[in-house]
C-alpha atoms as a PDB file:
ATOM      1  CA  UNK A   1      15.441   4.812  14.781  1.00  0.00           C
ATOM      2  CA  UNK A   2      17.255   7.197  12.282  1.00  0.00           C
ATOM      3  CA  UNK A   3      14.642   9.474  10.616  1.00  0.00           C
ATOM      4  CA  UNK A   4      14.376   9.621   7.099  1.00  0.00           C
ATOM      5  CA  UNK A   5      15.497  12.293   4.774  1.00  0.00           C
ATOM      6  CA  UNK A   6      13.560  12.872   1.809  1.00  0.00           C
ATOM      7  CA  UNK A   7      14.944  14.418  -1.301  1.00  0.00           C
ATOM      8  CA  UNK A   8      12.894  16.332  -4.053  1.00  0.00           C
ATOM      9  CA  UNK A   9      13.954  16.762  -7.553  1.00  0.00           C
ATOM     10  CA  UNK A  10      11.661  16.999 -10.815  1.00  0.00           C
ATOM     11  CA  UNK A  11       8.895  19.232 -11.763  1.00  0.00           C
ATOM     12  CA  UNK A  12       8.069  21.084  -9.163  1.00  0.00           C
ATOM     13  CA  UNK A  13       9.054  24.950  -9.267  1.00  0.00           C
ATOM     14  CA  UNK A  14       9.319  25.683  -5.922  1.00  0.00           C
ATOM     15  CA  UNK A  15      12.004  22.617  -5.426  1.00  0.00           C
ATOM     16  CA  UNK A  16      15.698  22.984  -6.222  1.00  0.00           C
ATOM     17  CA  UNK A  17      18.119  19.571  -6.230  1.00  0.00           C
ATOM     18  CA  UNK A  18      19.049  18.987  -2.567  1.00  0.00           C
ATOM     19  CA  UNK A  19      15.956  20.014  -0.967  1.00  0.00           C
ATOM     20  CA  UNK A  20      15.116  17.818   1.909  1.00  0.00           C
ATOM     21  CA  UNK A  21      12.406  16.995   4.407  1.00  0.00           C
ATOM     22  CA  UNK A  22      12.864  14.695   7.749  1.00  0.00           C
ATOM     23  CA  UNK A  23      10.168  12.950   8.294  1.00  0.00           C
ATOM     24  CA  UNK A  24      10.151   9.585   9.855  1.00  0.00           C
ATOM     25  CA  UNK A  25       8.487   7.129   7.668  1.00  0.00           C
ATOM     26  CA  UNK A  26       7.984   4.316   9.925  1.00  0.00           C
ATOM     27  CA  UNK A  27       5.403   6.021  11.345  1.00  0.00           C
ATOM     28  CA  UNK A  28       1.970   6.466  10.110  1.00  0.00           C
ATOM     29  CA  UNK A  29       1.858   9.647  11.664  1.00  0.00           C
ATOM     30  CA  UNK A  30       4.932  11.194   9.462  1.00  0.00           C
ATOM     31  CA  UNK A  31       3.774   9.468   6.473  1.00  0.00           C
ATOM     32  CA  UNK A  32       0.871  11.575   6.731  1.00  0.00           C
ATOM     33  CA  UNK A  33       2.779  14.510   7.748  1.00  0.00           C
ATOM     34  CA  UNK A  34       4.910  13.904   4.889  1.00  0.00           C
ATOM     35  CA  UNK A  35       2.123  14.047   2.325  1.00  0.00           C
ATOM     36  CA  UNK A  36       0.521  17.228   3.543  1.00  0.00           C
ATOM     37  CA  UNK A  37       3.720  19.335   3.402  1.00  0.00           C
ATOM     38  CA  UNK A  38       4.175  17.654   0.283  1.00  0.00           C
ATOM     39  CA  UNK A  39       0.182  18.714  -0.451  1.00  0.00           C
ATOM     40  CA  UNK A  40       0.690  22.386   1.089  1.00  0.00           C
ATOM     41  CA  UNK A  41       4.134  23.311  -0.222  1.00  0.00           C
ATOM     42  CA  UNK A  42       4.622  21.223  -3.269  1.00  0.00           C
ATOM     43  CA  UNK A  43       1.426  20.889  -5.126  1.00  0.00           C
ATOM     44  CA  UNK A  44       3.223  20.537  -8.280  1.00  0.00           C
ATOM     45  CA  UNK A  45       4.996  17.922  -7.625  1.00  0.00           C
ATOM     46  CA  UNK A  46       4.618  14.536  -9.831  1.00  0.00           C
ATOM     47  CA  UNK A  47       7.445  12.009  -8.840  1.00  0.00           C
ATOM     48  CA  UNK A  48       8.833  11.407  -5.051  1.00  0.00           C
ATOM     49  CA  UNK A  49      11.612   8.477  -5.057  1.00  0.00           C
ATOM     50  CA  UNK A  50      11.631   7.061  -1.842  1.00  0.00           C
ATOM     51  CA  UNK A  51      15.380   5.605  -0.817  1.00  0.00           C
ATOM     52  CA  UNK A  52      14.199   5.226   2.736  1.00  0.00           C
ATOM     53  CA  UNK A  53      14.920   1.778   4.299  1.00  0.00           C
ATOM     54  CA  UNK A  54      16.342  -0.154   7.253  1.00  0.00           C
ATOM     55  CA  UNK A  55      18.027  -3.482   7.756  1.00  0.00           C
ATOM     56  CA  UNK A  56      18.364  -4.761  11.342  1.00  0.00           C
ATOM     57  CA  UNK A  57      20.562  -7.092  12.127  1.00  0.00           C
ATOM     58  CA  UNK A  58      18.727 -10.022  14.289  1.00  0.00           C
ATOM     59  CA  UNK A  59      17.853 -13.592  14.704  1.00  0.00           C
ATOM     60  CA  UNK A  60      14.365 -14.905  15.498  1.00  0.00           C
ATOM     61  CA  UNK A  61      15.043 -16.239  18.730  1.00  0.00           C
ATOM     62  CA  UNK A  62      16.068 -12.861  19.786  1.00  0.00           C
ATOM     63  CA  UNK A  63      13.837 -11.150  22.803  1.00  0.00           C
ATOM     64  CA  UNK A  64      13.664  -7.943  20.335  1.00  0.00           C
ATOM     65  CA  UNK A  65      12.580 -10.011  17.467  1.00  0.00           C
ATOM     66  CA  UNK A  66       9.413  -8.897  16.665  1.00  0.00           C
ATOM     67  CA  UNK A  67      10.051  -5.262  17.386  1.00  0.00           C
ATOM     68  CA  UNK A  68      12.650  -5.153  15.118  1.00  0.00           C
ATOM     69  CA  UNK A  69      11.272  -7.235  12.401  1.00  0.00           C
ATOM     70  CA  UNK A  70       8.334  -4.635  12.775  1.00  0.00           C
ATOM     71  CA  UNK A  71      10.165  -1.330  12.591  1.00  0.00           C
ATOM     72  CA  UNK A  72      11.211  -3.361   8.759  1.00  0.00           C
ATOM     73  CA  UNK A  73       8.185  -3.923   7.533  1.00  0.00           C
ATOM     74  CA  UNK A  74       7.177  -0.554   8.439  1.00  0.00           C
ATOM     75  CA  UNK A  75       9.457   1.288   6.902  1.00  0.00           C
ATOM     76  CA  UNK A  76      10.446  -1.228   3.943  1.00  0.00           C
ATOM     77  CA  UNK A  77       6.936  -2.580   3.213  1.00  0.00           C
ATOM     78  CA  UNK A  78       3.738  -0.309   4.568  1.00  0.00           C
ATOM     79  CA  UNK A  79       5.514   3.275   3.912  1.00  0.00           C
ATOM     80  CA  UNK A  80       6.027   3.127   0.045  1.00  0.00           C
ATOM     81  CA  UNK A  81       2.764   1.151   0.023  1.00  0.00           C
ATOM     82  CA  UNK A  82       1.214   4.444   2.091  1.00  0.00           C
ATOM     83  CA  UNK A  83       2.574   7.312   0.331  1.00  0.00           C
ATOM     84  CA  UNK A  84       1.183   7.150  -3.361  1.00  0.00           C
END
């Protein structure tokens, strides 16, 4: 799986348009990661838009079914739900 890139643009004074931090976001551990750089670096900032998100081509009979379906919700459902 392709790790995310985060951009950063708004308030903060230590960010400039184009800044970016990989982080993968289908993983709780990143997430987490994620929001303490964010924490530690960042403090300032108000607003992080989130344009992460996968799409994996499958059917449900497929032996990688589940896995796949659950690398989705992951990243398109529990990781925007997780990082507020």
């Amino acid at each position: 799986m392709w790790p995310a890139r985060i951009g950063f643009t708004g308030s903060s004074r230590k960010t400039t348009l184009g800044n970016t931090k990989v982080c993968d976001l289908s993983d709780e551990k990143g997430r987490i990661e994620l929001y303490n750089w964010i924490a530690e670096n960042h403090s300032d900032l108000n607003v992080l838009v989130n344009n992460a998100g996968i799409q994996n081509w499958m059917k449900i009979g497929n032996d990688d079914f589940y896995e796949k379906a659950n690398d989705e919700i992951a990243t398109n459902v529990l990781a925007p739900i997780h990082l507020p």
